[in-house]
N, C-alpha and C. Protein backbone atom coordinates (compact mmCIF):
# COMPACT_ATOMS: atom_id res chain seq x y z
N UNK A 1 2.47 7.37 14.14
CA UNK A 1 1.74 6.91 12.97
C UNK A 1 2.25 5.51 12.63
N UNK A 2 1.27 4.63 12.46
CA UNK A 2 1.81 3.30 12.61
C UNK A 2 1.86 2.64 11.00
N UNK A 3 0.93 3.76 10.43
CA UNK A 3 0.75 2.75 8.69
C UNK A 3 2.52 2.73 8.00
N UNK A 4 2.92 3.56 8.04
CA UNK A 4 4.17 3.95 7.62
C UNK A 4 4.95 2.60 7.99
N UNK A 5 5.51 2.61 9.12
CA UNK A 5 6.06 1.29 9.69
C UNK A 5 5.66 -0.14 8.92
N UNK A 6 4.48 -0.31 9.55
CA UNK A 6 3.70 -1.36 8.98
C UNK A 6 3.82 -1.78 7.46
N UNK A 7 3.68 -0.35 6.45
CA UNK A 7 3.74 -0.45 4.79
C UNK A 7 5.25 -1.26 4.45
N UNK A 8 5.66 -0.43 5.50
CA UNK A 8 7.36 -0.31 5.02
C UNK A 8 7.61 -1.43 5.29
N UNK A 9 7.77 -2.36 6.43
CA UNK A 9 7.61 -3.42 6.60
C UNK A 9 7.31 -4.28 5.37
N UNK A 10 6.18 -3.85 4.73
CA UNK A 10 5.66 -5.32 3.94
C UNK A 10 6.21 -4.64 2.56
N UNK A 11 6.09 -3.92 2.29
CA UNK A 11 6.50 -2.76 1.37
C UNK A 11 8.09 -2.49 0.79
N UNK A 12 8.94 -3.52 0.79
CA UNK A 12 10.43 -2.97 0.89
C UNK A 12 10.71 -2.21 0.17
N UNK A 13 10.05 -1.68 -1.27
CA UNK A 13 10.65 -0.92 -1.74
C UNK A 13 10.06 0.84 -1.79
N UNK A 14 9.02 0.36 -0.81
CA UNK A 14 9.14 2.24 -0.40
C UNK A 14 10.02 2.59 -0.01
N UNK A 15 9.98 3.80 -0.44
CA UNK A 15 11.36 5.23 0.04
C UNK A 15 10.50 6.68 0.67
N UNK A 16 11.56 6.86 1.86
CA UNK A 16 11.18 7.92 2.03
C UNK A 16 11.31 9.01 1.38
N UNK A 17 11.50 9.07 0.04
CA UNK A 17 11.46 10.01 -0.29
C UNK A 17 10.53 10.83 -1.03
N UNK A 18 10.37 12.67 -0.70
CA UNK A 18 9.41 13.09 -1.54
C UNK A 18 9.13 12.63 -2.97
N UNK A 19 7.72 12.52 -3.47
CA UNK A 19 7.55 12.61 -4.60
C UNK A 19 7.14 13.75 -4.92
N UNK A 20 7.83 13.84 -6.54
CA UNK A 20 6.81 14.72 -7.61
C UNK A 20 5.23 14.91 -6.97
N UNK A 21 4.36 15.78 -6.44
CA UNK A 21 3.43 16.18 -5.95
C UNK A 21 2.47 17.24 -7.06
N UNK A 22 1.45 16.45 -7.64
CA UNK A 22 0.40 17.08 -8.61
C UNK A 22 0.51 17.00 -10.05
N UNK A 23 1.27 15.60 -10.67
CA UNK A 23 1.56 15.40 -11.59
C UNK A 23 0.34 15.14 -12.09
N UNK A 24 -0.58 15.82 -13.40
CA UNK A 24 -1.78 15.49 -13.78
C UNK A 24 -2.17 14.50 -14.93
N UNK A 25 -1.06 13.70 -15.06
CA UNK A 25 -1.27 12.16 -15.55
C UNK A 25 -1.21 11.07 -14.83
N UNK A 26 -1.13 11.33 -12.97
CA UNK A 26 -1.64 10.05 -12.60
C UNK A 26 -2.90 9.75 -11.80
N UNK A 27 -3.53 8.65 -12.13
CA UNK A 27 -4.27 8.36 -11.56
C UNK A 27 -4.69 7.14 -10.36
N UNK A 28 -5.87 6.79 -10.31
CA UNK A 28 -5.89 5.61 -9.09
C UNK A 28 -5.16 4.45 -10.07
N UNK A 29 -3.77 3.89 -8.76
CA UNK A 29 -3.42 2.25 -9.44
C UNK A 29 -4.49 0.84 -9.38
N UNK A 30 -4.49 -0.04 -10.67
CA UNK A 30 -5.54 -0.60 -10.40
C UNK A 30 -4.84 -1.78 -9.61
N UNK A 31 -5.86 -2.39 -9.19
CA UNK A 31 -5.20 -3.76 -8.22
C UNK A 31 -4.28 -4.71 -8.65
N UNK A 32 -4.16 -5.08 -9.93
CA UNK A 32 -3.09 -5.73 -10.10
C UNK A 32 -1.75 -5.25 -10.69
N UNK A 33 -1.87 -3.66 -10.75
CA UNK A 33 -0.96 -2.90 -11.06
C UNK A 33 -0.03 -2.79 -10.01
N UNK A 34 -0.96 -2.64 -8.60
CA UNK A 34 -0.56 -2.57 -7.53
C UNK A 34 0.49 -4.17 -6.90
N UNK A 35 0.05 -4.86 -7.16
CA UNK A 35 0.27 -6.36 -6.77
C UNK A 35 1.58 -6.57 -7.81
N UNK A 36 1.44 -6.28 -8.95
CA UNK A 36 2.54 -5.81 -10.01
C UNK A 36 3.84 -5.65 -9.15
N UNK A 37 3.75 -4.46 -8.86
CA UNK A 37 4.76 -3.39 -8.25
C UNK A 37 5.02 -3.60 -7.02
N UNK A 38 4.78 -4.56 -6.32
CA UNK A 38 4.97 -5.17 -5.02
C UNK A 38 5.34 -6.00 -4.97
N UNK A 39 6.50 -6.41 -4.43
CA UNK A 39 7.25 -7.82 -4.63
C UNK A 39 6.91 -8.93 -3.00
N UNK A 40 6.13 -9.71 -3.46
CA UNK A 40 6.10 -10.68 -1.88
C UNK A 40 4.11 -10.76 -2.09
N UNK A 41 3.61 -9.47 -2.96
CA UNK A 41 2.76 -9.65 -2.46
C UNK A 41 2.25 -11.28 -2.91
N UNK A 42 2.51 -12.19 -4.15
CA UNK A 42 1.94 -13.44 -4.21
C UNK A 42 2.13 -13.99 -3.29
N UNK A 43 2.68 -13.82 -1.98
CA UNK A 43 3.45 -14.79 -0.61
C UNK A 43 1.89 -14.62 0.20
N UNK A 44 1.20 -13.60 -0.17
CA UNK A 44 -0.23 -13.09 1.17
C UNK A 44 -0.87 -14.47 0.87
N UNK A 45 -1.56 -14.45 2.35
CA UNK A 45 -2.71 -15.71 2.19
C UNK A 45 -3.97 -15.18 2.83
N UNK A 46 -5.49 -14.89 2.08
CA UNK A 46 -6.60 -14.44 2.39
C UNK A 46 -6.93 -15.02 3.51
N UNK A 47 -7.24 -14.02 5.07
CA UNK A 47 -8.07 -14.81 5.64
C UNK A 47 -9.57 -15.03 5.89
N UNK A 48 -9.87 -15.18 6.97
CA UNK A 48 -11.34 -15.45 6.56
C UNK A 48 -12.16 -14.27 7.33
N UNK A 49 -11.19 -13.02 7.40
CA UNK A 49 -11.88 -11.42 7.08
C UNK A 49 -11.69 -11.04 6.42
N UNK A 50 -11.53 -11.35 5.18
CA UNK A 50 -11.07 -10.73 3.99
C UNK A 50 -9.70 -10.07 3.73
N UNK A 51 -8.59 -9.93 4.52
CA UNK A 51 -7.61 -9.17 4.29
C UNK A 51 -6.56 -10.42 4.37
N UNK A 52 -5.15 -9.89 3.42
CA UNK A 52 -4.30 -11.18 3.45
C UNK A 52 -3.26 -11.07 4.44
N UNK A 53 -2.72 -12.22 4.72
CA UNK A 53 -1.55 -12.38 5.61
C UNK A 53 -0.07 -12.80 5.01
N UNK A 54 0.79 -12.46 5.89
CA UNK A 54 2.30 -12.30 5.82
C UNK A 54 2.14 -13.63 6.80
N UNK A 55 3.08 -14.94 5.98
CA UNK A 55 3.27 -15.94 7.23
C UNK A 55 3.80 -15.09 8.62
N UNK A 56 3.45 -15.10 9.62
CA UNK A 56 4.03 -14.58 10.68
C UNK A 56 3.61 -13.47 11.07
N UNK A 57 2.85 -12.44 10.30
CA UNK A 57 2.89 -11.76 10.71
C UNK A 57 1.51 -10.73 10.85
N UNK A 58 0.73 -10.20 12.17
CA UNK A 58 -0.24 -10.27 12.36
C UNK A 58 -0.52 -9.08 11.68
N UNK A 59 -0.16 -8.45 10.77
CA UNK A 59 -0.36 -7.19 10.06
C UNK A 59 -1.03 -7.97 8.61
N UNK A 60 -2.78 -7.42 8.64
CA UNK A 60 -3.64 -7.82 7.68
C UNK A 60 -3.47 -6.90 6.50
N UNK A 61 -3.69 -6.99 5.30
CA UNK A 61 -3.39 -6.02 4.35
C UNK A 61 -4.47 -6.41 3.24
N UNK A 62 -4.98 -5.28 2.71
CA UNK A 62 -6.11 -5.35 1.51
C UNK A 62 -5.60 -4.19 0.54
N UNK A 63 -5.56 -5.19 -0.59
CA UNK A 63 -5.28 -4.42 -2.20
C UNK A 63 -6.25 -4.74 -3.03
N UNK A 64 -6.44 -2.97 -2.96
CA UNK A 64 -7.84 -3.07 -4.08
C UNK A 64 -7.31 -1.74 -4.90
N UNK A 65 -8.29 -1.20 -5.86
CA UNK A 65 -7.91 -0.59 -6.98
C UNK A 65 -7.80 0.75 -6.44
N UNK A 66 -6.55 1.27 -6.40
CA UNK A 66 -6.35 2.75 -5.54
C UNK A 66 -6.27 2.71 -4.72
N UNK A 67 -5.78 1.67 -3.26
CA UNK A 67 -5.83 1.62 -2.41
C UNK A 67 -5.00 0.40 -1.84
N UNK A 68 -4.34 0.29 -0.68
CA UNK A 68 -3.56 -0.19 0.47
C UNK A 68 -4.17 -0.12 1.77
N UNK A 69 -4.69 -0.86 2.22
CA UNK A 69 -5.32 -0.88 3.58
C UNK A 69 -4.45 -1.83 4.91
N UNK A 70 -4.06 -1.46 5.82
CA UNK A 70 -3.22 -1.97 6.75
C UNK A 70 -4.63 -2.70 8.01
N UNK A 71 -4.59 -3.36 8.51
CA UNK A 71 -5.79 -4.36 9.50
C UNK A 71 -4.44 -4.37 10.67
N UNK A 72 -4.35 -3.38 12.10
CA UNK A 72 -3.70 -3.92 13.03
C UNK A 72 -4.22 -4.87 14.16
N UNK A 73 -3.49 -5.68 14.59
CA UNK A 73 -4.13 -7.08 15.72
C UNK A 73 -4.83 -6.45 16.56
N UNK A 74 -4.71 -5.29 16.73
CA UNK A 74 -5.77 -4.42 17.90
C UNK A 74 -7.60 -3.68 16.65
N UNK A 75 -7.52 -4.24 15.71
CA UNK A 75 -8.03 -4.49 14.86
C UNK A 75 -8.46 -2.61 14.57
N UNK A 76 -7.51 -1.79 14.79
CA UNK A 76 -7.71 -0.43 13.92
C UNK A 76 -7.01 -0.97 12.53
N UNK A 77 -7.25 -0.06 11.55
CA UNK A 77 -6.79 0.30 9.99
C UNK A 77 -6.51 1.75 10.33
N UNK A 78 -5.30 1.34 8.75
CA UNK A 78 -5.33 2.58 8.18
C UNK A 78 -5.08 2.38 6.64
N UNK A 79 -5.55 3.40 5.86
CA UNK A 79 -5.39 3.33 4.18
C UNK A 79 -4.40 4.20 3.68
N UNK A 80 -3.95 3.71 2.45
CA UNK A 80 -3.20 5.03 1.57
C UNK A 80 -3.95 4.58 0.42
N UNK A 81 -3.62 5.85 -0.36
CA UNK A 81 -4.32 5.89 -2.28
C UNK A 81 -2.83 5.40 -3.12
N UNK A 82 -3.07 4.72 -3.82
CA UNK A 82 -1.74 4.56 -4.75
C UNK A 82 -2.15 4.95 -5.76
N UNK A 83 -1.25 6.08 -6.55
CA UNK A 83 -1.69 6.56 -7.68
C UNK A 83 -0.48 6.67 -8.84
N UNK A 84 -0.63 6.06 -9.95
CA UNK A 84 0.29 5.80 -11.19
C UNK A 84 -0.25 6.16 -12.01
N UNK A 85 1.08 6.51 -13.35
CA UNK A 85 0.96 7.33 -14.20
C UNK A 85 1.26 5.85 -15.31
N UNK A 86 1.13 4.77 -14.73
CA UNK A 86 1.43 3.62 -15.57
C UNK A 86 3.09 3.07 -15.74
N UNK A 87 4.05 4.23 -15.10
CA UNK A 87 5.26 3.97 -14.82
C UNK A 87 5.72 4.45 -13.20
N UNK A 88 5.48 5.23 -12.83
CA UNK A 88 5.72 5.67 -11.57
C UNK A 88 4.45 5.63 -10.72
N UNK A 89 4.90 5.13 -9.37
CA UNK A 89 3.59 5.03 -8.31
C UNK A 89 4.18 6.01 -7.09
N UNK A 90 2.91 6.67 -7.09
CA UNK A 90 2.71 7.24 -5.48
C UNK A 90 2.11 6.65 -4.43
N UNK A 91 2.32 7.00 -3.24
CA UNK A 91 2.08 6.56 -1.94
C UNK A 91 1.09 7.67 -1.15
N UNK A 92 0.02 7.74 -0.88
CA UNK A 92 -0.97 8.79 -0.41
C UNK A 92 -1.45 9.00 0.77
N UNK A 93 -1.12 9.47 1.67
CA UNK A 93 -1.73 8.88 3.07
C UNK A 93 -2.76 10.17 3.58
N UNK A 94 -3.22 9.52 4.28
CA UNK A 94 -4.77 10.45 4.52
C UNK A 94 -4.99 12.06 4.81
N UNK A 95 -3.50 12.48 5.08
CA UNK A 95 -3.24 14.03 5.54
C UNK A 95 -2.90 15.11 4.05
N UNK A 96 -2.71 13.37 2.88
CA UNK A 96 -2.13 14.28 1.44
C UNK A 96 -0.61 13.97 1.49
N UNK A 97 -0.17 13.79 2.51
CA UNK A 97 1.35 13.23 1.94
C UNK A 97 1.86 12.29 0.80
N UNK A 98 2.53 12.70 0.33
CA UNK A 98 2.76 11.78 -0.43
C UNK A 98 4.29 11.18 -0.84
N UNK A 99 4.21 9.90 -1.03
CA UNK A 99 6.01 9.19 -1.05
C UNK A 99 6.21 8.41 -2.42
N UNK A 100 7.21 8.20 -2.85
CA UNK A 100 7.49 6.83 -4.19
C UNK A 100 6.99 5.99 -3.46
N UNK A 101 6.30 5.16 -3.94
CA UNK A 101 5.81 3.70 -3.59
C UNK A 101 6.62 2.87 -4.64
């Protein structure tokens, strides 16, 4: 599974660790909640497919409201859901796993 790597990568302060799973005060993070809580992300530069770049590095990334999208140079994706309670964020990946973001 390559999103993991990739997140983590751009992502430093994910942890592998479980989260709290079915807490019913959070919901989808909105995009700049997300961008908030991400440190580097003002460093991305949009390209001209819509997803931003890491100087250097060919891993495309799109933040939108509830969502993390990874663009690899072999041009598959993959998404996670980010979901906050307005203090704590989760990490969602497509099987239902879920991590601290």
């Amino acid at each position: 599974m390559r999103t993991l790597p990739a997140l983590a990568g751009f992502l430093s302060i994910m942890l592998p660790v479980m989260a709290f799973a079915g807490n019913p005060s959070m919901r989808a993070a909105s995009e700049s909640e997300i961008r908030n809580h991400l440190p580097g992300s003002t460093e991305l530069k949009e390209g001209k497919n819509g997803y931003e770049y890491r100087e250097g590095n060919k891993n495309g990334y799109k933040i939108d409201n509830g969502q993390v999208c990874v663009l690899f140079p072999d041009k598959s994706t993959d998404c996670v859901s980010v979901k906050t309670d307005g203090k704590n964020f989760q990490m969602i990946d497509k099987k239902g796993g879920r991590t601290k973001f």
